[in-house]
C-alpha atoms as a PDB file:
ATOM      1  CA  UNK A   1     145.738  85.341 114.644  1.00  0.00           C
ATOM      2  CA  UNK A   2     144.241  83.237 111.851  1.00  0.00           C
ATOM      3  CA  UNK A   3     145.615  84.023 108.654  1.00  0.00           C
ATOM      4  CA  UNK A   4     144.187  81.953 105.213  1.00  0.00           C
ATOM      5  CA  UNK A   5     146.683  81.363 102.250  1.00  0.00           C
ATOM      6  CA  UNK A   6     145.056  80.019  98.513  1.00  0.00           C
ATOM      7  CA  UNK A   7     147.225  78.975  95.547  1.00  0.00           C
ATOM      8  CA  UNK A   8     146.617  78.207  91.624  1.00  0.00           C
ATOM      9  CA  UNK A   9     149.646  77.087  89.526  1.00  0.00           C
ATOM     10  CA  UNK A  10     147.384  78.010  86.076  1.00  0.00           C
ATOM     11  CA  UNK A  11     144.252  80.516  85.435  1.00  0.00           C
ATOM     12  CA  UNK A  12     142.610  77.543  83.777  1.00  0.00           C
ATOM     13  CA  UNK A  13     141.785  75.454  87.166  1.00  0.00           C
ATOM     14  CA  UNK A  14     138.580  75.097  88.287  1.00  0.00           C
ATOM     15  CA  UNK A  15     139.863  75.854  92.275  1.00  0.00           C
ATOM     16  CA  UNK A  16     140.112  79.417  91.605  1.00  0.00           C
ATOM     17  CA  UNK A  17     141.725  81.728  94.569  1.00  0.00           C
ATOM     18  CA  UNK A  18     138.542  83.349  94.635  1.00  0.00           C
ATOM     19  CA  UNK A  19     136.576  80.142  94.834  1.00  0.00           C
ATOM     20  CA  UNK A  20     139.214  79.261  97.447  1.00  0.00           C
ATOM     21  CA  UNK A  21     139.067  82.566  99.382  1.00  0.00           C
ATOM     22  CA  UNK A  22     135.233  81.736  99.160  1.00  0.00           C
ATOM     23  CA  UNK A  23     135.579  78.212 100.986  1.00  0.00           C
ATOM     24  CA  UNK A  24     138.610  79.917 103.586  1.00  0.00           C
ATOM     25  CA  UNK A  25     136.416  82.596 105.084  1.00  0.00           C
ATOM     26  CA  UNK A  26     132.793  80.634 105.001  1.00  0.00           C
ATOM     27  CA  UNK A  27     135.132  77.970 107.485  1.00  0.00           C
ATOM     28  CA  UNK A  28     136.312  80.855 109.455  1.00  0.00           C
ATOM     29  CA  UNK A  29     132.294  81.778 109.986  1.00  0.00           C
ATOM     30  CA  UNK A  30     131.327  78.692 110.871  1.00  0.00           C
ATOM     31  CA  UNK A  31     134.061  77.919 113.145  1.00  0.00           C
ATOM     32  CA  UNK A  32     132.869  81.647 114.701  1.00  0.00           C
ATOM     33  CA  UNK A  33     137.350  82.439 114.040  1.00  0.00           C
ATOM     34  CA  UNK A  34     138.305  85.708 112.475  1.00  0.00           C
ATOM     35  CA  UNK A  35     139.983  85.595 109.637  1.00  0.00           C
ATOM     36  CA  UNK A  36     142.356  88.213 109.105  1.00  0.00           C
ATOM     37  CA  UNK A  37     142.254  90.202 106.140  1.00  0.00           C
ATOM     38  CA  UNK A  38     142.994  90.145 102.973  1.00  0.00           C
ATOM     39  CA  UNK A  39     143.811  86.478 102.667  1.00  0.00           C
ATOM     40  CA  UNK A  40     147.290  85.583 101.268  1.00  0.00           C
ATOM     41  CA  UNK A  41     146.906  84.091  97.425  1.00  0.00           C
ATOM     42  CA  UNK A  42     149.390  83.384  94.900  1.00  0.00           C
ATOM     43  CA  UNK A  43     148.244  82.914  91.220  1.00  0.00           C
ATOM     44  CA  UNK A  44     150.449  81.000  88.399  1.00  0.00           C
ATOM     45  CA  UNK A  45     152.709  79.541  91.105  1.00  0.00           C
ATOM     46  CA  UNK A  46     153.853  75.803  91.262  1.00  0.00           C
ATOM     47  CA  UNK A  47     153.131  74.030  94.086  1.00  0.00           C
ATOM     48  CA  UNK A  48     157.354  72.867  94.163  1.00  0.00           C
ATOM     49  CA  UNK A  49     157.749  76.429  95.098  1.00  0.00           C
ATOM     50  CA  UNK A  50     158.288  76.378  98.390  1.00  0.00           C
ATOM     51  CA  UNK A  51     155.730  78.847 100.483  1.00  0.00           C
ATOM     52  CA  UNK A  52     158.615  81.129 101.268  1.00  0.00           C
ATOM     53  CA  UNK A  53     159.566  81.647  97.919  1.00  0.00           C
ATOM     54  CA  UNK A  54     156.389  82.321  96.898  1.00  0.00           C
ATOM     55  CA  UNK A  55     155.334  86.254  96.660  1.00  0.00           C
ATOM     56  CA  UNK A  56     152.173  86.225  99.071  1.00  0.00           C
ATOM     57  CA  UNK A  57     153.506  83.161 100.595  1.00  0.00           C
ATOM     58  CA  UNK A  58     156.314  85.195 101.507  1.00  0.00           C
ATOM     59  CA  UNK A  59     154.723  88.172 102.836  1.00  0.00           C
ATOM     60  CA  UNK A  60     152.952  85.515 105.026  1.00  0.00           C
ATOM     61  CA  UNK A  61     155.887  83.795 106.614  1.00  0.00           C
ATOM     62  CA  UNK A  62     157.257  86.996 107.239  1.00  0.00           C
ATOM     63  CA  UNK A  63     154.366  87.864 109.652  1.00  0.00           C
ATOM     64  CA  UNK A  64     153.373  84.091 110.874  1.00  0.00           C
ATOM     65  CA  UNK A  65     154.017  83.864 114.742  1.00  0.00           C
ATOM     66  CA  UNK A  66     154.283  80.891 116.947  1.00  0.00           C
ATOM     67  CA  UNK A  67     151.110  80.014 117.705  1.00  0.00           C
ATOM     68  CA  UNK A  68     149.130  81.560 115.182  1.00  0.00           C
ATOM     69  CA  UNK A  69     146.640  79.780 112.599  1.00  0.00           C
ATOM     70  CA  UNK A  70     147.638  78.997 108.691  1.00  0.00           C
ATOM     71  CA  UNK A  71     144.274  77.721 107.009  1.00  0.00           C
ATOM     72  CA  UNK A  72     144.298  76.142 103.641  1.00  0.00           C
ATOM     73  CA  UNK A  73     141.143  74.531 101.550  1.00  0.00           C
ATOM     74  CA  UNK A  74     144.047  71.605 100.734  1.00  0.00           C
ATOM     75  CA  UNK A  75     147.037  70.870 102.511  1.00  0.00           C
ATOM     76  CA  UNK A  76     148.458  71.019  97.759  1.00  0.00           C
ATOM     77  CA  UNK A  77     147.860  74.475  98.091  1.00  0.00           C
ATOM     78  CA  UNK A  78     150.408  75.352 100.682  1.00  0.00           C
ATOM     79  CA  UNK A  79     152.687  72.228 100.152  1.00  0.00           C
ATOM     80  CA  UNK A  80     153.986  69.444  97.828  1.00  0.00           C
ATOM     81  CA  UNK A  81     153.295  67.210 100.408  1.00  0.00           C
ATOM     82  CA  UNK A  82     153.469  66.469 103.939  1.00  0.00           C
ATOM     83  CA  UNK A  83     157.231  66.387 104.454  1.00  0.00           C
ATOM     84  CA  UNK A  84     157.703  70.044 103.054  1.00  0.00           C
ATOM     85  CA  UNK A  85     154.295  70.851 105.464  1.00  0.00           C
ATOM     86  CA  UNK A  86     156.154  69.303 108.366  1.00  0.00           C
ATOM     87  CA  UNK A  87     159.691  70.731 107.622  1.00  0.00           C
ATOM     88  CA  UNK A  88     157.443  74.264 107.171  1.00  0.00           C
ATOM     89  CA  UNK A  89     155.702  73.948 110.518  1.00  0.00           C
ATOM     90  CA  UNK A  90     158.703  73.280 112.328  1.00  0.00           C
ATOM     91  CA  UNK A  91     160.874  76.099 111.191  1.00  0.00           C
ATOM     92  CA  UNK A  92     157.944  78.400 111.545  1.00  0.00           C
ATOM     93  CA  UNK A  93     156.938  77.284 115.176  1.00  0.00           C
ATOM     94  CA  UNK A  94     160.996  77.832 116.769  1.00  0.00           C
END
């Protein structure tokens, strides 16, 4: 399964979640993937939340399974930065 997760940590960004949800499932046609539906988005959330304390981000690691998909339109809007990605996908690929 190939789920897509967006993030804004303030309405007044230009990278919108629906601009983002816009960019998630136009890569999922191209790529000819199905994206699975609705797509997880979190609005007014800092990006030093970590995705499991996060409300949608939540409700997504609570149905991630190993081997499934996680698409994001910038590796900032699931993670502070690659060492909380890393520590993320290795916890949710046990």
């Amino acid at each position: 399964m190939m789920y897509g997760y967006c993030r804004v940590s303030s309405d007044k960004q230009d990278n919108s979640l629906s601009a983002q949800q816009a960019r998630l499932e136009e890569f999922a046609w191209q790529a000819w993937l199905e994206l699975f539906q609705p797509l997880f988005g979190d609005e007014d959330v800092s990006g030093s939340l970590p995705l499991k304390r996060r409300t949608q981000g939540q409700k997504l690691w609570d149905i991630v399974q190993p081997g499934d998909i996680v698409v994001f339109t910038k590796l900032a809007r699931g993670f502070r930065n690659m060492v909380d990605a890393a520590a993320t996908l290795q916890v949710l690929s046990q």
